[in-house]
C-alpha atoms as a PDB file:
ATOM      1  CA  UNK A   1     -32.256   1.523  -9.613  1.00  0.00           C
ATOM      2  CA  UNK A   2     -35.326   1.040 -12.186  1.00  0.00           C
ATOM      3  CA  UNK A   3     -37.732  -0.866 -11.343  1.00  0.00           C
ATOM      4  CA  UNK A   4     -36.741  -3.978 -13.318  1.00  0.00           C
ATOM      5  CA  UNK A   5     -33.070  -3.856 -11.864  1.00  0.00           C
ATOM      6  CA  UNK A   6     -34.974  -3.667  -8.356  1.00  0.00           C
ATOM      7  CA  UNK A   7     -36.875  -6.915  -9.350  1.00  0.00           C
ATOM      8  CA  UNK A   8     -33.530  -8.315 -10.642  1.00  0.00           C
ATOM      9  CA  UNK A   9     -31.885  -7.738  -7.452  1.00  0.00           C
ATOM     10  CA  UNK A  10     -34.810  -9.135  -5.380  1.00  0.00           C
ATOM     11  CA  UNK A  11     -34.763 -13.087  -7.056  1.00  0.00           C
ATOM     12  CA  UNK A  12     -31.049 -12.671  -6.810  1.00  0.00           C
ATOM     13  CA  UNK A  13     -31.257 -12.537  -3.279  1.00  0.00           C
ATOM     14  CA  UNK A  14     -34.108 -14.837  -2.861  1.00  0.00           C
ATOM     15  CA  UNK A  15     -32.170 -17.265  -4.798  1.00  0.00           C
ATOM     16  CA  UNK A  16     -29.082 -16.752  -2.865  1.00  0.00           C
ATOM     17  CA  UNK A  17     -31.233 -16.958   0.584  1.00  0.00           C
ATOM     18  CA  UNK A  18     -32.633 -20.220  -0.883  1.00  0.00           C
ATOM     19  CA  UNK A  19     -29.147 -21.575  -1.285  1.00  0.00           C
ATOM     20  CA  UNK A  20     -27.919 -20.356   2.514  1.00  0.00           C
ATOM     21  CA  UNK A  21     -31.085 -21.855   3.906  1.00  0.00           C
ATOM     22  CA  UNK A  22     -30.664 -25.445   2.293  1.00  0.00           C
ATOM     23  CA  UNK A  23     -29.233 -28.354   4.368  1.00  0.00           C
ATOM     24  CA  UNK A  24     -25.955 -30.280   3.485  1.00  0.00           C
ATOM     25  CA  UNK A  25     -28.043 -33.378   2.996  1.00  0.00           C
ATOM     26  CA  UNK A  26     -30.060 -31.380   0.622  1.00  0.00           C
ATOM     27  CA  UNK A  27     -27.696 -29.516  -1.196  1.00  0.00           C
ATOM     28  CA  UNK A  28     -25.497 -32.660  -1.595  1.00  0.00           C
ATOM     29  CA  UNK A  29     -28.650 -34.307  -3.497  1.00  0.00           C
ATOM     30  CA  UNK A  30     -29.432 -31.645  -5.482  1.00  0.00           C
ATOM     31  CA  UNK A  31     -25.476 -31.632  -6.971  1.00  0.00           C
ATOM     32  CA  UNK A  32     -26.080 -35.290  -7.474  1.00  0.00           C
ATOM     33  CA  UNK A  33     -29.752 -35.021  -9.185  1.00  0.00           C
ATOM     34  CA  UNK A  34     -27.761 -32.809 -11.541  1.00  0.00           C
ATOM     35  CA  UNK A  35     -24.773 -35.027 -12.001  1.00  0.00           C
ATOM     36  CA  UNK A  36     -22.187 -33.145 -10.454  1.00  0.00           C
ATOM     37  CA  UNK A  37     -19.352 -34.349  -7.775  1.00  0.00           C
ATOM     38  CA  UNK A  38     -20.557 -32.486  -4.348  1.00  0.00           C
ATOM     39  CA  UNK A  39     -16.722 -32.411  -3.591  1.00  0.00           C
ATOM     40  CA  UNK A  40     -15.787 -31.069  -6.749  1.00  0.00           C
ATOM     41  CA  UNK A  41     -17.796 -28.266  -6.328  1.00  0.00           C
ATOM     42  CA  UNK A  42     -16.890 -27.633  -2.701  1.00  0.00           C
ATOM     43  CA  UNK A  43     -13.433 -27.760  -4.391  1.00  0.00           C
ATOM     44  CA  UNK A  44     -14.722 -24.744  -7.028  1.00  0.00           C
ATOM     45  CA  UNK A  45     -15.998 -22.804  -4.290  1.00  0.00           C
ATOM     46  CA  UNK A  46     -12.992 -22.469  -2.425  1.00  0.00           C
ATOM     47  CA  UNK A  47     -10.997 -21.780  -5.274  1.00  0.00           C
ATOM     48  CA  UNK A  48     -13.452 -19.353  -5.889  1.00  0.00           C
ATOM     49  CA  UNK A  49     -13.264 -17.672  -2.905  1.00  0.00           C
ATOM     50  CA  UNK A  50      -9.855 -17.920  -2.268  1.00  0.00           C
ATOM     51  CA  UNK A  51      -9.446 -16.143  -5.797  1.00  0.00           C
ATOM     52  CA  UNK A  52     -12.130 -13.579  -4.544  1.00  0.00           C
ATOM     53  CA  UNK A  53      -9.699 -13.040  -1.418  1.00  0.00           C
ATOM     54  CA  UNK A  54      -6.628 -12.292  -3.157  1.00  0.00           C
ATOM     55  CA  UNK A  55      -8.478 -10.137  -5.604  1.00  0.00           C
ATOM     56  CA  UNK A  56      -9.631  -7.877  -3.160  1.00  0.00           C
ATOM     57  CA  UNK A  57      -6.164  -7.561  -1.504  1.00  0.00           C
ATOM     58  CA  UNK A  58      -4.428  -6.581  -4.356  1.00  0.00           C
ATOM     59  CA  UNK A  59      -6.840  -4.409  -4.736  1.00  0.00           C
ATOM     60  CA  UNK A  60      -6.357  -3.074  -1.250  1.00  0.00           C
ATOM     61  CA  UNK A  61      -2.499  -2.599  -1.886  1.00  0.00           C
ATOM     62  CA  UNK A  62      -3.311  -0.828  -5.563  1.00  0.00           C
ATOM     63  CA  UNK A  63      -5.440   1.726  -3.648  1.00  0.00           C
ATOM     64  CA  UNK A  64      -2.698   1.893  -0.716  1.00  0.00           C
ATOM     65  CA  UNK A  65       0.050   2.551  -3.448  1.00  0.00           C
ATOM     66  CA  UNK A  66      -2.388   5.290  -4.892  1.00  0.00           C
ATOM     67  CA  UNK A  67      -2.305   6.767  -1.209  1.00  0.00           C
ATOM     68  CA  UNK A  68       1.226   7.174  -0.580  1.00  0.00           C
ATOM     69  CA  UNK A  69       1.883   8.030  -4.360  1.00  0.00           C
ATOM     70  CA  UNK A  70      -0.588  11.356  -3.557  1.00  0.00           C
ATOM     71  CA  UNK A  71       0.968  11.767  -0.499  1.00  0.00           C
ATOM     72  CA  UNK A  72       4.404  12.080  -1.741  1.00  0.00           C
ATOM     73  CA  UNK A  73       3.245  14.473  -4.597  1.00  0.00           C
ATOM     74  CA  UNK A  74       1.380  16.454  -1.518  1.00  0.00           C
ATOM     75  CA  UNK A  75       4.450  16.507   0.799  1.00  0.00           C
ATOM     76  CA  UNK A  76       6.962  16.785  -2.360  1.00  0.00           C
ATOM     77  CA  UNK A  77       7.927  13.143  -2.606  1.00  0.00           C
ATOM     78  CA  UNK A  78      11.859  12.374  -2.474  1.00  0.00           C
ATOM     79  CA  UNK A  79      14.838  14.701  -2.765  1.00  0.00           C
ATOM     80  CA  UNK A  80      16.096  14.438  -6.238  1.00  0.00           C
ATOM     81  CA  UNK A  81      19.868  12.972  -6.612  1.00  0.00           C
ATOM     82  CA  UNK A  82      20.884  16.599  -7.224  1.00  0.00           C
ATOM     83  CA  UNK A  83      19.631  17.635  -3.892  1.00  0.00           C
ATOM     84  CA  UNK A  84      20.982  14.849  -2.263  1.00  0.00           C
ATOM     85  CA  UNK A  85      24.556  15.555  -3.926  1.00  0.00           C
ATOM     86  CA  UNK A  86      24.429  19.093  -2.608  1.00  0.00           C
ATOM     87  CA  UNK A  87      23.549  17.507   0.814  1.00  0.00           C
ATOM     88  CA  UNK A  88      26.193  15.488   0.932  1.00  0.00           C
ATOM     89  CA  UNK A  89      28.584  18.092   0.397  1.00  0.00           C
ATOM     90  CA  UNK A  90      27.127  20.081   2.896  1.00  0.00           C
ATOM     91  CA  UNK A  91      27.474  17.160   5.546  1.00  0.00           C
ATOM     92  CA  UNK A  92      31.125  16.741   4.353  1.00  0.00           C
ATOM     93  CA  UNK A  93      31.635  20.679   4.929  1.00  0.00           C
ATOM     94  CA  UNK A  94      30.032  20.050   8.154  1.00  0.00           C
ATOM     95  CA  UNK A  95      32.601  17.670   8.882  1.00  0.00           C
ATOM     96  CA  UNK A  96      35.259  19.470   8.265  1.00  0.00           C
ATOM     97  CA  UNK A  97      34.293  22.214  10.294  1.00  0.00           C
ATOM     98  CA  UNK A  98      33.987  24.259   6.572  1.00  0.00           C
ATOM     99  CA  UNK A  99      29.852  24.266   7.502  1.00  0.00           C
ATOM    100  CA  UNK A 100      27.658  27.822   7.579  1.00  0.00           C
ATOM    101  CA  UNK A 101      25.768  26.612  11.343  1.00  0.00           C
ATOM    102  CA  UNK A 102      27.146  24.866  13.937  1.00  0.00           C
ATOM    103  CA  UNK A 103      25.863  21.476  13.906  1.00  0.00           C
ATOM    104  CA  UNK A 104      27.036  18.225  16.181  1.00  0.00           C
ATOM    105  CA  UNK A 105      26.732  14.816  14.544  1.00  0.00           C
ATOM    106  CA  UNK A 106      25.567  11.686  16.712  1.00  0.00           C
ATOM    107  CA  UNK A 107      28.254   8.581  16.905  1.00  0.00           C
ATOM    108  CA  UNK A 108      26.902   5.112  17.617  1.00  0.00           C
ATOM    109  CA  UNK A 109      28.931   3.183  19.794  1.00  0.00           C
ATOM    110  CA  UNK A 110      31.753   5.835  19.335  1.00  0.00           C
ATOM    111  CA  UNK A 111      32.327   4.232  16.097  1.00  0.00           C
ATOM    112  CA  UNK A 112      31.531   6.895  14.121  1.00  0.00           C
ATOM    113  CA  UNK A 113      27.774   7.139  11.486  1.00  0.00           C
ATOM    114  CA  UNK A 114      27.047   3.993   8.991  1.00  0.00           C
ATOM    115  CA  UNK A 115      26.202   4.382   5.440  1.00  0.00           C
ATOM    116  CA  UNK A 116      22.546   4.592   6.277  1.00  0.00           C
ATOM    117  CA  UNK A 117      22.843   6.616   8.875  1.00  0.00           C
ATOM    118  CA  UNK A 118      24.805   9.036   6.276  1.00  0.00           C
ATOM    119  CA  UNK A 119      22.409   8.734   3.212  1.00  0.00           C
ATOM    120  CA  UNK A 120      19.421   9.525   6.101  1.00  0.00           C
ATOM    121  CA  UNK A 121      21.289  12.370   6.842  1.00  0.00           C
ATOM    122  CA  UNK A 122      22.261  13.655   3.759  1.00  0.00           C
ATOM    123  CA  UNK A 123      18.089  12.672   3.061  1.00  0.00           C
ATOM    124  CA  UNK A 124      16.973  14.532   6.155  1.00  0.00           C
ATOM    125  CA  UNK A 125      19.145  18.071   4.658  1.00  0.00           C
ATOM    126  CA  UNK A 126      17.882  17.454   1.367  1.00  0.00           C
ATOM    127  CA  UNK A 127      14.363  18.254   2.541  1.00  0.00           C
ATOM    128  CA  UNK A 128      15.264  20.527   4.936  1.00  0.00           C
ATOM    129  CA  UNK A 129      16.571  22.861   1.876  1.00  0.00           C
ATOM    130  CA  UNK A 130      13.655  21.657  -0.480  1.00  0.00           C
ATOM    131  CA  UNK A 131      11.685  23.252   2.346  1.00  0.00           C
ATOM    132  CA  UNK A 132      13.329  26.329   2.563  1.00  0.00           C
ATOM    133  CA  UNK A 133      13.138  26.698  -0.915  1.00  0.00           C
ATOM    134  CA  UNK A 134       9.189  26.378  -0.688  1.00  0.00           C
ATOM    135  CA  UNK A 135       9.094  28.627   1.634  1.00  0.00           C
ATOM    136  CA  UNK A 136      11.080  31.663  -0.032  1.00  0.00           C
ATOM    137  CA  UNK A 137       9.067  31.063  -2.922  1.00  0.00           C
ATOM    138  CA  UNK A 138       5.809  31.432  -1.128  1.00  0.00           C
END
């Protein structure tokens, strides 16, 4: 900082210290000395905070989006519907005893897989083969 920002800074502070170390009693005569409603400002304070609260938490979840967005571009992100097509054929090979590896397939409750446990699946093979891919190519 220059020297005049340094200044700056220091009667900010002073003045803000002033403010912290006033009483209630004091405070509350000062707003009325000026004319203003001691409640009405307590009121604009808390809206002001509460504002100042919210900001920084959407702030928090725009710099938590920007996280997982660069760790999906580092770990490759999502298969793409193509992948996930080819993936669901290969599950339905699988199936039908058609597949290229032996593979045994997990029933709940004897019941058979749900949709989700399918498109996790089908997911899960995608990204298997997107990292086979990767490393052929490297």
């Amino acid at each position: 900082m220059t020297r005049s920002k340094d200044e700056l800074q220091a009667i900010e502070d002073a003045l803000i210290q002033s403010i912290l170390d006033a009483s209630p009693e004091d405070t509350i005569a000062e707003l009325r000395e000026q004319g203003l409603d001691p409640d009405a400002c307590v009121k604009l304070v808390d809206e002001m905070a509460s504002g100042a609260v919210t900001a920084a938490r959407r702030q928090r979840l725009v710099a938590a989006k920007a996280r997982a967005e660069r760790f999906k571009a580092v770990e490759g992100g999502k298969a793409g519907e193509a992948d996930r097509a080819a993936a669901r054929r290969t599950l339905a090979d699988v199936r039908a005893g058609r597949g290229s590896e032996p593979m045994m397939l997990a029933a709940r409750k004897g019941t058979g897989s749900s949709e989700r446990d399918e498109e996790s699946l089908a997911d899960d093979l995608a990204e298997l083969e997107r990292l086979r891919r990767e490393d052929n190519e490297s």
